[in-house]
N, C-alpha and C. Protein backbone atom coordinates (compact mmCIF):
# COMPACT_ATOMS: atom_id res chain seq x y z
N UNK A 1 -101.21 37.89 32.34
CA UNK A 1 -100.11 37.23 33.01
C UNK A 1 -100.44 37.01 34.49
N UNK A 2 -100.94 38.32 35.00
CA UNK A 2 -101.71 37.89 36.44
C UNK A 2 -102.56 36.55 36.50
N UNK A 3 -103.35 36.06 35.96
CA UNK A 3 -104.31 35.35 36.13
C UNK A 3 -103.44 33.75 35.98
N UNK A 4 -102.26 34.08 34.92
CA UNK A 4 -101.79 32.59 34.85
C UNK A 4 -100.82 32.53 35.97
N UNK A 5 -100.36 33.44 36.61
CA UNK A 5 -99.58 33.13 37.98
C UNK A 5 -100.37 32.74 38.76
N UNK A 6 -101.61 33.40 38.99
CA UNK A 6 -102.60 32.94 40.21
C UNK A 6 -103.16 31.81 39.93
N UNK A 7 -103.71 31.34 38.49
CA UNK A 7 -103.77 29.87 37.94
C UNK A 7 -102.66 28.76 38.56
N UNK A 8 -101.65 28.82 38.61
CA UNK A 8 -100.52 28.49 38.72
C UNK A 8 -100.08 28.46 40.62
N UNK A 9 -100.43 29.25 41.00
CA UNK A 9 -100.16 29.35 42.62
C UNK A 9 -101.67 28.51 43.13
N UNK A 10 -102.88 28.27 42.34
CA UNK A 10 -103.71 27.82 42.96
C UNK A 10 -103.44 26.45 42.72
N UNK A 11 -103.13 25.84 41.54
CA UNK A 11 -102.73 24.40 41.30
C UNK A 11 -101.77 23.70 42.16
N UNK A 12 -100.89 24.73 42.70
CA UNK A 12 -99.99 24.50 43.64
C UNK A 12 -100.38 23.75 45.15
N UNK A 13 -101.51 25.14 45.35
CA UNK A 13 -102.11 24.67 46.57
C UNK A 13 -102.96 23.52 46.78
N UNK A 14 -103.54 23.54 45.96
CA UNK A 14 -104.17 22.22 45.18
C UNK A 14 -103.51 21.00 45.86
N UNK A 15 -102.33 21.03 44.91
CA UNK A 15 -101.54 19.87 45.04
C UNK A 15 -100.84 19.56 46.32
N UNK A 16 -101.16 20.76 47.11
CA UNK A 16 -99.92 20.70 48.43
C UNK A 16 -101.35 20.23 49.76
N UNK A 17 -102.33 20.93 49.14
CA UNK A 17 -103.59 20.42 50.52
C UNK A 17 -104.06 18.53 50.03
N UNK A 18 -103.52 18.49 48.82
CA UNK A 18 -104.33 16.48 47.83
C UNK A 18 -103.11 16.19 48.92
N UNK A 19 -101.77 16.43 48.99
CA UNK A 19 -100.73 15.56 49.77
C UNK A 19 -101.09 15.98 51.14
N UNK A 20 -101.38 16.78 51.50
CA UNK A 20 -101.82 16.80 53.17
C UNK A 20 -102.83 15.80 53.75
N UNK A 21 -103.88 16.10 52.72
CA UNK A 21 -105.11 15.10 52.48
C UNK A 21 -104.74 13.59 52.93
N UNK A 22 -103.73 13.27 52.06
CA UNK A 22 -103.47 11.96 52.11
C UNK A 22 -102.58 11.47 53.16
N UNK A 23 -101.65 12.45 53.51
CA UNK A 23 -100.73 12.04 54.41
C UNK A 23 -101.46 12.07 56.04
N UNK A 24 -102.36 12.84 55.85
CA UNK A 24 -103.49 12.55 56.95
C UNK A 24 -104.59 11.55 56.91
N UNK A 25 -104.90 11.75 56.05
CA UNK A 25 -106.31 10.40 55.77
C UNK A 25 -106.51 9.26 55.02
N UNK A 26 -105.18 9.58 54.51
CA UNK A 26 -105.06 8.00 53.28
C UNK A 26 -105.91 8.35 51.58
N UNK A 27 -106.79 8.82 51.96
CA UNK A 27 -108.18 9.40 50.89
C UNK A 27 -106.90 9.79 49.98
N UNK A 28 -106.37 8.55 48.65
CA UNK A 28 -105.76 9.32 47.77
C UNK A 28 -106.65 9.34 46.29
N UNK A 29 -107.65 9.52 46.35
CA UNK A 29 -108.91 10.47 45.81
C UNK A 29 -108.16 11.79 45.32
N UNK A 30 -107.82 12.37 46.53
CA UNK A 30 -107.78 13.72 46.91
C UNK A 30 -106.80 14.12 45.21
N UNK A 31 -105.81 13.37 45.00
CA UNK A 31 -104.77 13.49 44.34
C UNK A 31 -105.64 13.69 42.61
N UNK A 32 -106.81 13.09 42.67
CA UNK A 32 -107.36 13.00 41.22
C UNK A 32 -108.30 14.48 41.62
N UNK A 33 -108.62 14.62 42.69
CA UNK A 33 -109.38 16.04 42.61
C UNK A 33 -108.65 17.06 42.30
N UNK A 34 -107.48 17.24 42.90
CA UNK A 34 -106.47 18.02 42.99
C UNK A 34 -106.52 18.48 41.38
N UNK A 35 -106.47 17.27 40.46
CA UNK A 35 -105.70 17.01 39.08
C UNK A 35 -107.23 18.17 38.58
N UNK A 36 -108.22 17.45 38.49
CA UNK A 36 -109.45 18.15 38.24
C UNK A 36 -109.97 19.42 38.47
N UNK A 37 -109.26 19.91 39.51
CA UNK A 37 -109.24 21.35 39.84
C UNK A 37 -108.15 22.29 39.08
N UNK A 38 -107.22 21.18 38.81
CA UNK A 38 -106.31 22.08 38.02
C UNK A 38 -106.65 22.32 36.92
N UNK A 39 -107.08 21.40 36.22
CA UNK A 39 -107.56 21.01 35.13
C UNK A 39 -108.44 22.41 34.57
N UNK A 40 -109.56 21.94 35.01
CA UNK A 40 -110.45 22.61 35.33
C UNK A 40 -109.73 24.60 35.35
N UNK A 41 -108.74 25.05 36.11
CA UNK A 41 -108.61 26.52 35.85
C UNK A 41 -107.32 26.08 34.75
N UNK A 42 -107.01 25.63 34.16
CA UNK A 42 -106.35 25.55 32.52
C UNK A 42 -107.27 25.36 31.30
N UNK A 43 -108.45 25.26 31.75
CA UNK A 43 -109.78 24.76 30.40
C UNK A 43 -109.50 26.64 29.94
N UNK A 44 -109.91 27.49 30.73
CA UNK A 44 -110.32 28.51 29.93
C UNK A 44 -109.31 29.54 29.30
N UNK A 45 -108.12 29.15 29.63
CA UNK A 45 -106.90 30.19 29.28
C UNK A 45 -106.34 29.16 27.53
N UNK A 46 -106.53 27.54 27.77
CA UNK A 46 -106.71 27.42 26.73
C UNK A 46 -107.56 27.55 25.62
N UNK A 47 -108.48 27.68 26.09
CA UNK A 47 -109.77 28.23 24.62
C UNK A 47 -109.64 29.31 24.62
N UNK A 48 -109.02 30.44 25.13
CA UNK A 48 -108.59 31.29 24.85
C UNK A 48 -107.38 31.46 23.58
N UNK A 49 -106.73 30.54 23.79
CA UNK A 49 -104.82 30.61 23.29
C UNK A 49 -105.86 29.94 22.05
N UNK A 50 -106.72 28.84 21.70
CA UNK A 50 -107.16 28.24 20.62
C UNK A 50 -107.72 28.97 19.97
N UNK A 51 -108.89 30.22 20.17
CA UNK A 51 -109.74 30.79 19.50
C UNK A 51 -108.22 32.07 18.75
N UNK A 52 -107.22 32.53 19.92
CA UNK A 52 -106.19 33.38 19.30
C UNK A 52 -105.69 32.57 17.96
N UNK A 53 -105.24 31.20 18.01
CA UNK A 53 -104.62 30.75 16.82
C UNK A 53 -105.15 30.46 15.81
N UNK A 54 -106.66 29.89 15.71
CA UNK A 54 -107.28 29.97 14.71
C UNK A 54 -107.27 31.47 14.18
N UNK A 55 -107.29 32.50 14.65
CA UNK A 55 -107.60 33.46 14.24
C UNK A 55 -106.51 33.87 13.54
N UNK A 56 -105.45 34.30 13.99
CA UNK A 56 -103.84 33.66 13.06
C UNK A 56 -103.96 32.92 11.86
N UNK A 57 -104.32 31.60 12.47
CA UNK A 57 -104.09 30.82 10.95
C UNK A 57 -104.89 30.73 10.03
N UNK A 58 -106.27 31.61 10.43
CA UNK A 58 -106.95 31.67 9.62
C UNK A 58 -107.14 32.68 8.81
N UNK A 59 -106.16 33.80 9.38
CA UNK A 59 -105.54 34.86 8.70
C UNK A 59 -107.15 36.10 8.83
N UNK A 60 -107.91 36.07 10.16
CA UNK A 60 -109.33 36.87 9.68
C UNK A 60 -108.33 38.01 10.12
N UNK A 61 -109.32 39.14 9.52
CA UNK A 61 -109.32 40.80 10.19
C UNK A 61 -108.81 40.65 11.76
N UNK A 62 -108.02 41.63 11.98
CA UNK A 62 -108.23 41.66 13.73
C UNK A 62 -109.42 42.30 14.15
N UNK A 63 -109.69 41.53 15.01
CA UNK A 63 -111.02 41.97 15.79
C UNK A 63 -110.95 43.61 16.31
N UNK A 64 -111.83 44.32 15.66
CA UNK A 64 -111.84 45.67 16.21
C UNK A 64 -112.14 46.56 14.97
N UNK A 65 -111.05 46.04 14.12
CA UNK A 65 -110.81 46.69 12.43
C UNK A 65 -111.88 46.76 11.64
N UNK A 66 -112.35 47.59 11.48
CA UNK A 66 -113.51 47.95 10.57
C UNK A 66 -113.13 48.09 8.97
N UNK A 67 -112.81 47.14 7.92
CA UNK A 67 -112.34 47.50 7.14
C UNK A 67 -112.47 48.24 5.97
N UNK A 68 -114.18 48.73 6.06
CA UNK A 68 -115.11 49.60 5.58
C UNK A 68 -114.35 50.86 5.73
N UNK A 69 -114.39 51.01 7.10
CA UNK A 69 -114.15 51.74 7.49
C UNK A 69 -112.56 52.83 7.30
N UNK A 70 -111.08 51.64 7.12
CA UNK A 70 -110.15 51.92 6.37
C UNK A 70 -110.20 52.13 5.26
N UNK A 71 -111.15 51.67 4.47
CA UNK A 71 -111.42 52.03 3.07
C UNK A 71 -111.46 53.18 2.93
N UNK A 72 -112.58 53.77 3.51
CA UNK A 72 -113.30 55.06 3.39
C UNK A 72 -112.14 55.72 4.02
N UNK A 73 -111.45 55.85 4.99
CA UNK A 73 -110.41 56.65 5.26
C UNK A 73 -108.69 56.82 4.31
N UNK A 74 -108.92 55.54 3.80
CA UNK A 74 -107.82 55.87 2.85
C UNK A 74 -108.27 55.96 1.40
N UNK A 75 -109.52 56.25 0.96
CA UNK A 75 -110.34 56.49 -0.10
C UNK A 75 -110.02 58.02 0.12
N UNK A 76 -110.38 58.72 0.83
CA UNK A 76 -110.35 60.18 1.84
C UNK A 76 -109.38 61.03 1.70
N UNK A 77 -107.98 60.12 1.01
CA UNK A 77 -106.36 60.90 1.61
C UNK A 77 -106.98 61.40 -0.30
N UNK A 78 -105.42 62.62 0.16
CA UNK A 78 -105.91 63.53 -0.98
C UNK A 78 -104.64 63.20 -2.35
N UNK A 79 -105.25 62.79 -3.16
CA UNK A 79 -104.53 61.59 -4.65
C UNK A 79 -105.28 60.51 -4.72
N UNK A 80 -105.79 60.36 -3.84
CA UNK A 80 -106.14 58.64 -4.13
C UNK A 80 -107.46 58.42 -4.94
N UNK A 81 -107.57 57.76 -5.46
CA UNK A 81 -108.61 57.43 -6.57
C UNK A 81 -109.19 55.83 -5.91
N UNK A 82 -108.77 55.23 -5.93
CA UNK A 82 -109.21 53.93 -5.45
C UNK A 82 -108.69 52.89 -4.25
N UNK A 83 -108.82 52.34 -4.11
CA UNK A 83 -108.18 51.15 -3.22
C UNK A 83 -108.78 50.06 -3.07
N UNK A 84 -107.48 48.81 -3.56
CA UNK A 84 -108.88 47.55 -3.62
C UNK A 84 -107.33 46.69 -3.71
N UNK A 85 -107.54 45.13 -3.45
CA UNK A 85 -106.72 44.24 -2.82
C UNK A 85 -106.10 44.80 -0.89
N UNK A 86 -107.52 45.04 -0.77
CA UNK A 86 -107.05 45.35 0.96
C UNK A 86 -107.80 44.27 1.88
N UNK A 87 -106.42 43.92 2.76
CA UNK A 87 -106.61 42.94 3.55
C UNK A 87 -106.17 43.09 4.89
N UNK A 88 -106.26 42.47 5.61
CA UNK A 88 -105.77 42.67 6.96
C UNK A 88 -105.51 41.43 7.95
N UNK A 89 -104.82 41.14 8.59
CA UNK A 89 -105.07 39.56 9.35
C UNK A 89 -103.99 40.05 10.20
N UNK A 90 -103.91 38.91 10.94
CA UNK A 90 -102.45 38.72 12.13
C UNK A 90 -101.29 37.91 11.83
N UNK A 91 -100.53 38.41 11.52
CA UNK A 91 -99.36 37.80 12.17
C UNK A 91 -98.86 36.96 13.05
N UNK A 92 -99.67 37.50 14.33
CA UNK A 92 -99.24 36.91 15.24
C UNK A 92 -100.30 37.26 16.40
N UNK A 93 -100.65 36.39 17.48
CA UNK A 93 -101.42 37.38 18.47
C UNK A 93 -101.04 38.68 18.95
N UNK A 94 -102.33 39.77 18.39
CA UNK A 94 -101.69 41.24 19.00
C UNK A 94 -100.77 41.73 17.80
N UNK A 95 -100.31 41.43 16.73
CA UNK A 95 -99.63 42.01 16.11
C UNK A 95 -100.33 41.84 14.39
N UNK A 96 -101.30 43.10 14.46
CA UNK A 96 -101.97 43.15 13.17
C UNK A 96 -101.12 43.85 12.17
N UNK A 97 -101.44 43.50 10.49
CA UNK A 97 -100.36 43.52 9.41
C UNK A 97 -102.01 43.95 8.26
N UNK A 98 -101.51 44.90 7.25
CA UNK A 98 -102.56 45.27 6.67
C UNK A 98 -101.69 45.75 4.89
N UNK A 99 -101.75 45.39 4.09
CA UNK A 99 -101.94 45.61 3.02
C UNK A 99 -103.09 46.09 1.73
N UNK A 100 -102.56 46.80 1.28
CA UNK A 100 -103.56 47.09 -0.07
C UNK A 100 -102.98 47.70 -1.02
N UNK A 101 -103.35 47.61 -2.48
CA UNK A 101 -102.90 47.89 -3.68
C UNK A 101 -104.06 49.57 -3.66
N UNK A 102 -103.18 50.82 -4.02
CA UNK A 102 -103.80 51.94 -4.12
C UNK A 102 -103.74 52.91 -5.04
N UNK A 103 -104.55 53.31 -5.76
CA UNK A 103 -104.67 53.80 -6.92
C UNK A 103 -104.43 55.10 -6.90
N UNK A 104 -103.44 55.72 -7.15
CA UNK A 104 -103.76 57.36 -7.01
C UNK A 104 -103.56 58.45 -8.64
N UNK A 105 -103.52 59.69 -8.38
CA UNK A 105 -103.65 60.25 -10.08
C UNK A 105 -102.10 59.92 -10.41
N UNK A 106 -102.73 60.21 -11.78
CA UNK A 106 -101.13 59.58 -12.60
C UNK A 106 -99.95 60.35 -12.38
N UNK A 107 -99.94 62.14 -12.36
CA UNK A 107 -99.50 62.96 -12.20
C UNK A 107 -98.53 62.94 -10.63
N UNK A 108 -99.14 61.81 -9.56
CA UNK A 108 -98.55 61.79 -8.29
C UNK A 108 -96.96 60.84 -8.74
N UNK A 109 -96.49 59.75 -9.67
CA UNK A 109 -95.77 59.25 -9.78
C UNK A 109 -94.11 59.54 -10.01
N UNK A 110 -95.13 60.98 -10.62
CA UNK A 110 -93.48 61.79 -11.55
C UNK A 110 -93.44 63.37 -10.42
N UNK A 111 -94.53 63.56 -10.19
CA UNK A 111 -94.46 64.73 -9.15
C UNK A 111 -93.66 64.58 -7.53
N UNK A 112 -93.38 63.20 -7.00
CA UNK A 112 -92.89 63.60 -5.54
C UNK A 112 -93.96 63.11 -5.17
N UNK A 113 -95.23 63.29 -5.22
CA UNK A 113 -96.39 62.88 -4.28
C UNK A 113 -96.39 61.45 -3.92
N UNK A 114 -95.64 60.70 -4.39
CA UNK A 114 -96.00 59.07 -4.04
C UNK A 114 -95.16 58.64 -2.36
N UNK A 115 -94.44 59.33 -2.29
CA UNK A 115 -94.22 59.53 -1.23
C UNK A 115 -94.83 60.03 0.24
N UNK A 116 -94.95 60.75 -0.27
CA UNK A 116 -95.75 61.40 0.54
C UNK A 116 -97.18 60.69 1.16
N UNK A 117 -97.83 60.27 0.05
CA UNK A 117 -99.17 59.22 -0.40
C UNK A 117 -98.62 58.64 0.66
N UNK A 118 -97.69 57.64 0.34
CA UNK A 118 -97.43 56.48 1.31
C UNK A 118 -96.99 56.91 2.80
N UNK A 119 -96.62 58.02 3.15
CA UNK A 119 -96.32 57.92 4.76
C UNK A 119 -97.65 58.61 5.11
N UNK A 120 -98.94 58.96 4.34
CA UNK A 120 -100.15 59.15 4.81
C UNK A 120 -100.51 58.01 5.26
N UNK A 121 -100.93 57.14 4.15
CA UNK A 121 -101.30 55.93 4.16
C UNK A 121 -100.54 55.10 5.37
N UNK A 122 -99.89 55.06 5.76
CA UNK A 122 -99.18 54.40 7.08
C UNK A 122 -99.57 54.77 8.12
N UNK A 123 -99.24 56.42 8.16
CA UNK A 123 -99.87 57.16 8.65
C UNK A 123 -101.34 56.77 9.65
N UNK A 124 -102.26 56.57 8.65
CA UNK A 124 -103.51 56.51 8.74
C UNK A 124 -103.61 54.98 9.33
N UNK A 125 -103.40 54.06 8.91
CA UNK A 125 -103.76 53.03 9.49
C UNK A 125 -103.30 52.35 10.73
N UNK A 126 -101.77 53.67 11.27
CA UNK A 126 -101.47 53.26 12.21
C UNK A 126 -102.45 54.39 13.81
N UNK A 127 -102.63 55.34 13.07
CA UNK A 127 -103.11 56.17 13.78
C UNK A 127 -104.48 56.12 14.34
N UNK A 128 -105.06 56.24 13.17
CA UNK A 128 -106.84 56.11 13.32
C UNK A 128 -107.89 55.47 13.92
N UNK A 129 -107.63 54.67 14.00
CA UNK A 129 -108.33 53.72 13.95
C UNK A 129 -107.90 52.52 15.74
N UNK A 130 -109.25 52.20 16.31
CA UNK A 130 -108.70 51.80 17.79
C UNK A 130 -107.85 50.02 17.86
N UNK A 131 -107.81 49.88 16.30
CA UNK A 131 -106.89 48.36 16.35
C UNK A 131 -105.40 49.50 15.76
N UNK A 132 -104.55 49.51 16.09
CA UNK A 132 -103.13 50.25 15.14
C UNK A 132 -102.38 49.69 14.57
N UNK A 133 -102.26 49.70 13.08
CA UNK A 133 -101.26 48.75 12.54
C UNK A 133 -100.27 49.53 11.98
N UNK A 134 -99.01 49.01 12.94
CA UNK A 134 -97.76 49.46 12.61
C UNK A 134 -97.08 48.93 11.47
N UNK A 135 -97.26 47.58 10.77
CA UNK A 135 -97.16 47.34 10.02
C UNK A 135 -97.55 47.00 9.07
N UNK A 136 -97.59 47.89 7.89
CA UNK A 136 -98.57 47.65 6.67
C UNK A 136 -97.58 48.03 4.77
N UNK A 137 -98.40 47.24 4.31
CA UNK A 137 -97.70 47.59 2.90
C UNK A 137 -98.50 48.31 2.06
N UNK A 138 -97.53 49.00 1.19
CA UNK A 138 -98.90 49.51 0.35
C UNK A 138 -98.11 49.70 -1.04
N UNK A 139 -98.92 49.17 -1.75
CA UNK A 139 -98.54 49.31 -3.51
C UNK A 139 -99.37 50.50 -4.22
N UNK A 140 -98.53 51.49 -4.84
CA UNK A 140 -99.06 52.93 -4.98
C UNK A 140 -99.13 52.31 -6.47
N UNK A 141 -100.19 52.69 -7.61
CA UNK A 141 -100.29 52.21 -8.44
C UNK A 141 -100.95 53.64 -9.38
N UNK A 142 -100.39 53.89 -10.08
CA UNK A 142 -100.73 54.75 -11.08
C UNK A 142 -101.90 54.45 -12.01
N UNK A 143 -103.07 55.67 -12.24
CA UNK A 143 -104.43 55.40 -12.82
C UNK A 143 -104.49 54.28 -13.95
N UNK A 144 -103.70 54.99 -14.62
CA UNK A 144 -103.58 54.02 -15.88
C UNK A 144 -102.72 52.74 -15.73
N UNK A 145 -102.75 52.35 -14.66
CA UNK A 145 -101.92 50.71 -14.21
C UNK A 145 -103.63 50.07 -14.18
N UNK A 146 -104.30 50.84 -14.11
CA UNK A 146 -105.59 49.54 -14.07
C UNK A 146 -106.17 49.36 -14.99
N UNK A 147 -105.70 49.14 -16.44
CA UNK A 147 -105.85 48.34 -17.40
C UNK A 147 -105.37 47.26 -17.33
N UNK A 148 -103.87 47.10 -16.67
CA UNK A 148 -102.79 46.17 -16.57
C UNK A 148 -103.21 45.09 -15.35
N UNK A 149 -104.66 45.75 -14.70
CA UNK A 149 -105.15 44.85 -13.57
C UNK A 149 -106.54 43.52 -14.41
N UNK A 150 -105.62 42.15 -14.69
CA UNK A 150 -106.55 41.36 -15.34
C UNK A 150 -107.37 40.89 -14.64
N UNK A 151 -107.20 40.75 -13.23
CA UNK A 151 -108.54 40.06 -12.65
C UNK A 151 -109.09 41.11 -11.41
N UNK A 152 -110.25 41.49 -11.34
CA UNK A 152 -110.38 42.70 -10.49
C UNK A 152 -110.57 41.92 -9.12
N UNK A 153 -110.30 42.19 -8.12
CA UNK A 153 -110.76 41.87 -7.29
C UNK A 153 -111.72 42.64 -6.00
């Protein structure tokens, strides 16, 4: 936010020395330099805002997220047997969102443990790891639900 105020106070000046320029020397040049200088400190805050939205709409990992790496940590929690349909992308700039379908023993469904499972699993992906996702889903899926899984992914 600093940089676009000072972006912003320099375009100013810009524009206030192109009218001095002219009101002294006629040189209304000055007025297209002015434009070009502005120009010029708005090039890089937009390829900035462009590379953020592709990244959005292109739904990648947030940059940082190792998703190996969540694997292996929610492979790790104690029930879990598998994990697979895990994804991760943005939402929004700065606001990463993470899902996965998770396999744990059958015995966790009827015991209380699925609960539990899941505020690990939240747990973990909000904690761990130096991207934090506060918001994530997770589908707890009982061993024997992966017969009922027709296309593996």
């Amino acid at each position: 936010a600093f940089l676009e105020v000072l972006n912003d106070a320099l375009g100013s000046v810009a524009v206030i020395v192109a009218a001095i320029i002219i009101a002294i020397t006629g040189w209304v040049q000055a007025d297209a330099v002015a434009s070009l200088l502005i120009g010029a400190l708005i090039i890089p805050r937009t390829l900035k805002l462009l590379r953020d939205t592709v990244n959005v709409l292109m739904e990648n990992a947030p940059q940082g997220l190792d998703m190996a790496k969540v694997r292996e940590h929610i492979l790790a929690l104690p029930h879990v047997i598998d994990v697979h349909d895990l994804h991760a992308s943005l939402v929004a700039s700065g606001t990463p969102v993470l899902s996965a379908h998770v396999t744990v023993e059958d015995g966790c469904m009827t015991d209380g443990h699925a609960a539990t499972i899941l505020a690990d699993l939240q747990r973990c992906v909000a904690e761990h790891f130096d991207v934090s996702v506060e918001h994530s889903t997770f589908q707890i899926e009982p061993a024997a639900h992966r017969d009922q899984e027709s296309i593996p992914h």
